[in-house]
C-alpha atoms as a PDB file:
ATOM      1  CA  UNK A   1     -29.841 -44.518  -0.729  1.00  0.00           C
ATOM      2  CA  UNK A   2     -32.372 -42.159   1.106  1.00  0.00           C
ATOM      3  CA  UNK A   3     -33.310 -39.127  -0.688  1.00  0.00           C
ATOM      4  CA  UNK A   4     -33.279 -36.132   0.664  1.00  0.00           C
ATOM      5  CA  UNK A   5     -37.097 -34.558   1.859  1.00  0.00           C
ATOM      6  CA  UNK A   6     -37.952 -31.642  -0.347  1.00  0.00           C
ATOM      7  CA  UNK A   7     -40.416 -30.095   1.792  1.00  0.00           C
ATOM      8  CA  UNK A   8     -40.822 -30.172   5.501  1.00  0.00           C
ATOM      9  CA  UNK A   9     -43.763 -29.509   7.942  1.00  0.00           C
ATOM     10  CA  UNK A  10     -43.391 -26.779  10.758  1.00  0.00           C
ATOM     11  CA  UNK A  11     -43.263 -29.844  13.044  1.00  0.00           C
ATOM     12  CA  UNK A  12     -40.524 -31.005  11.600  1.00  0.00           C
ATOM     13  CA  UNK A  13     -38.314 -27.369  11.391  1.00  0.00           C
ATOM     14  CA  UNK A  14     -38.963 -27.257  15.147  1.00  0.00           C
ATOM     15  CA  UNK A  15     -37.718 -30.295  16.250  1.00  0.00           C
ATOM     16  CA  UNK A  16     -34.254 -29.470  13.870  1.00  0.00           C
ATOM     17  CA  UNK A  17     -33.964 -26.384  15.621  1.00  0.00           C
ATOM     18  CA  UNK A  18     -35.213 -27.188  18.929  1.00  0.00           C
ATOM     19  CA  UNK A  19     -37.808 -24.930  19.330  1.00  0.00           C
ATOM     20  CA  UNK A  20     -41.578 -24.760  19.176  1.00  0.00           C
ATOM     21  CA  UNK A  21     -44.018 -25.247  16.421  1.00  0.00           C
ATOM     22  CA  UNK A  22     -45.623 -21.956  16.989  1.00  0.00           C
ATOM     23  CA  UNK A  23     -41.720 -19.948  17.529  1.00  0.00           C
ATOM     24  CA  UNK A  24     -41.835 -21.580  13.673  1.00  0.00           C
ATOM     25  CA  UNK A  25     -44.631 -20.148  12.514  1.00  0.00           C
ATOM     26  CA  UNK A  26     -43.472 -16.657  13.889  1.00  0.00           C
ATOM     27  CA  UNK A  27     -40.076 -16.984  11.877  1.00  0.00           C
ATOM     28  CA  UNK A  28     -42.489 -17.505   8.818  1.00  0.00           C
ATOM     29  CA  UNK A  29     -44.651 -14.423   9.921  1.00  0.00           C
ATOM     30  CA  UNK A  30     -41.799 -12.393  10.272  1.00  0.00           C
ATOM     31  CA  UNK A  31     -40.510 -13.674   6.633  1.00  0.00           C
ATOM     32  CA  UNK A  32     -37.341 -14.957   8.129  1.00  0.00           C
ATOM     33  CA  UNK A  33     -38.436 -18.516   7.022  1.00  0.00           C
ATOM     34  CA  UNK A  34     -40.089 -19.097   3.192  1.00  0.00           C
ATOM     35  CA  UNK A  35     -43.338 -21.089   3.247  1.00  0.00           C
ATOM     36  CA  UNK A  36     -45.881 -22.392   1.215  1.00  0.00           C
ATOM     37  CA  UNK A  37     -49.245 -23.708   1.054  1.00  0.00           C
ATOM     38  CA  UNK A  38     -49.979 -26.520  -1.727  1.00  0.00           C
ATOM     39  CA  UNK A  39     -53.481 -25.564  -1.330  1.00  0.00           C
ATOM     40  CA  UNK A  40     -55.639 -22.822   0.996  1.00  0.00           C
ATOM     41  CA  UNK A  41     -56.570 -25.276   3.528  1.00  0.00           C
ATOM     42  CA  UNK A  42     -53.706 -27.044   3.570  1.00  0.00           C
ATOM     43  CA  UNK A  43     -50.964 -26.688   6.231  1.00  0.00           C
ATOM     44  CA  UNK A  44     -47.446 -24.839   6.019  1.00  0.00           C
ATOM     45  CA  UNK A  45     -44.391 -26.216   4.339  1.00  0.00           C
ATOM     46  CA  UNK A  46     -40.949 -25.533   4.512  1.00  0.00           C
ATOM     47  CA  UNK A  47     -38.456 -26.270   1.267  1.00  0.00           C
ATOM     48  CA  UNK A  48     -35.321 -27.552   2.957  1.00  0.00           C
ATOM     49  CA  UNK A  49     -33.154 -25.048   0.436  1.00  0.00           C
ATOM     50  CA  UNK A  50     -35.450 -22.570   2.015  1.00  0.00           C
ATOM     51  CA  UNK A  51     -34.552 -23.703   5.312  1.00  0.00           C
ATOM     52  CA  UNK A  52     -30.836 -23.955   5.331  1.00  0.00           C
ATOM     53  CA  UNK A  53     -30.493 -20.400   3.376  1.00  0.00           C
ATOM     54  CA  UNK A  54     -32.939 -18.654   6.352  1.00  0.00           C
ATOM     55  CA  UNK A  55     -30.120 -20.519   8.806  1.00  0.00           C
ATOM     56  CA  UNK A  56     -27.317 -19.346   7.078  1.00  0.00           C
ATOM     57  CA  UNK A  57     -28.353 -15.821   6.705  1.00  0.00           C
ATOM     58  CA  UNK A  58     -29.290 -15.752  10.509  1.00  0.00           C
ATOM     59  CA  UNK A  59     -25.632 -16.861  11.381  1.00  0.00           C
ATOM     60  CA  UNK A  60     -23.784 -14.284   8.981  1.00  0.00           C
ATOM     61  CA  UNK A  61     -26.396 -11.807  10.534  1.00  0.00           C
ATOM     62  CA  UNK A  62     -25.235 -13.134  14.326  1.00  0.00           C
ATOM     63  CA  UNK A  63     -21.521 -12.924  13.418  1.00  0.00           C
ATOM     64  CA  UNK A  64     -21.957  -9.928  12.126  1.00  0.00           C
ATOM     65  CA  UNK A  65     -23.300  -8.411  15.359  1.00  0.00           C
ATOM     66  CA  UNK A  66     -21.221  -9.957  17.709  1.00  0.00           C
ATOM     67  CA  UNK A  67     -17.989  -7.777  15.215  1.00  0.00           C
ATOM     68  CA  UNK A  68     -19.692  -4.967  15.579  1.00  0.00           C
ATOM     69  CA  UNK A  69     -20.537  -5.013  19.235  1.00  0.00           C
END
């Protein structure tokens, strides 16, 4: 049984949600998507839980546009 990957690199967020590395690290600017550092030089990483809550709140945020509009 494979076990599911904790954390994730912004490499690998892109390529879930088909769209650029750098498009990633805006979403993580803009505190849409939770990141962390596991030390100062080290590069950004992405809890899956983190993930999948930032996708869900994005859709509930979509749907409730499109009721709205």
């Amino acid at each position: 049984m494979k076990m599911k990957k904790i954390f994730l690199t912004t490499t690998e967020v892109a390529e879930m949600l088909g769209v650029s590395g750098q498009t990633v690290r805006n979403l993580i600017r803009c505190g849409i998507i939770r990141s962390y550092r596991l030390n100062p030089s080290g590069r950004l990483l992405i809890r899956q839980e983190d993930l999948e809550k930032a996708i869900i709140t994005a859709s509930i945020s979509k749907k409730e546009e499109e009721n709205n509009a």
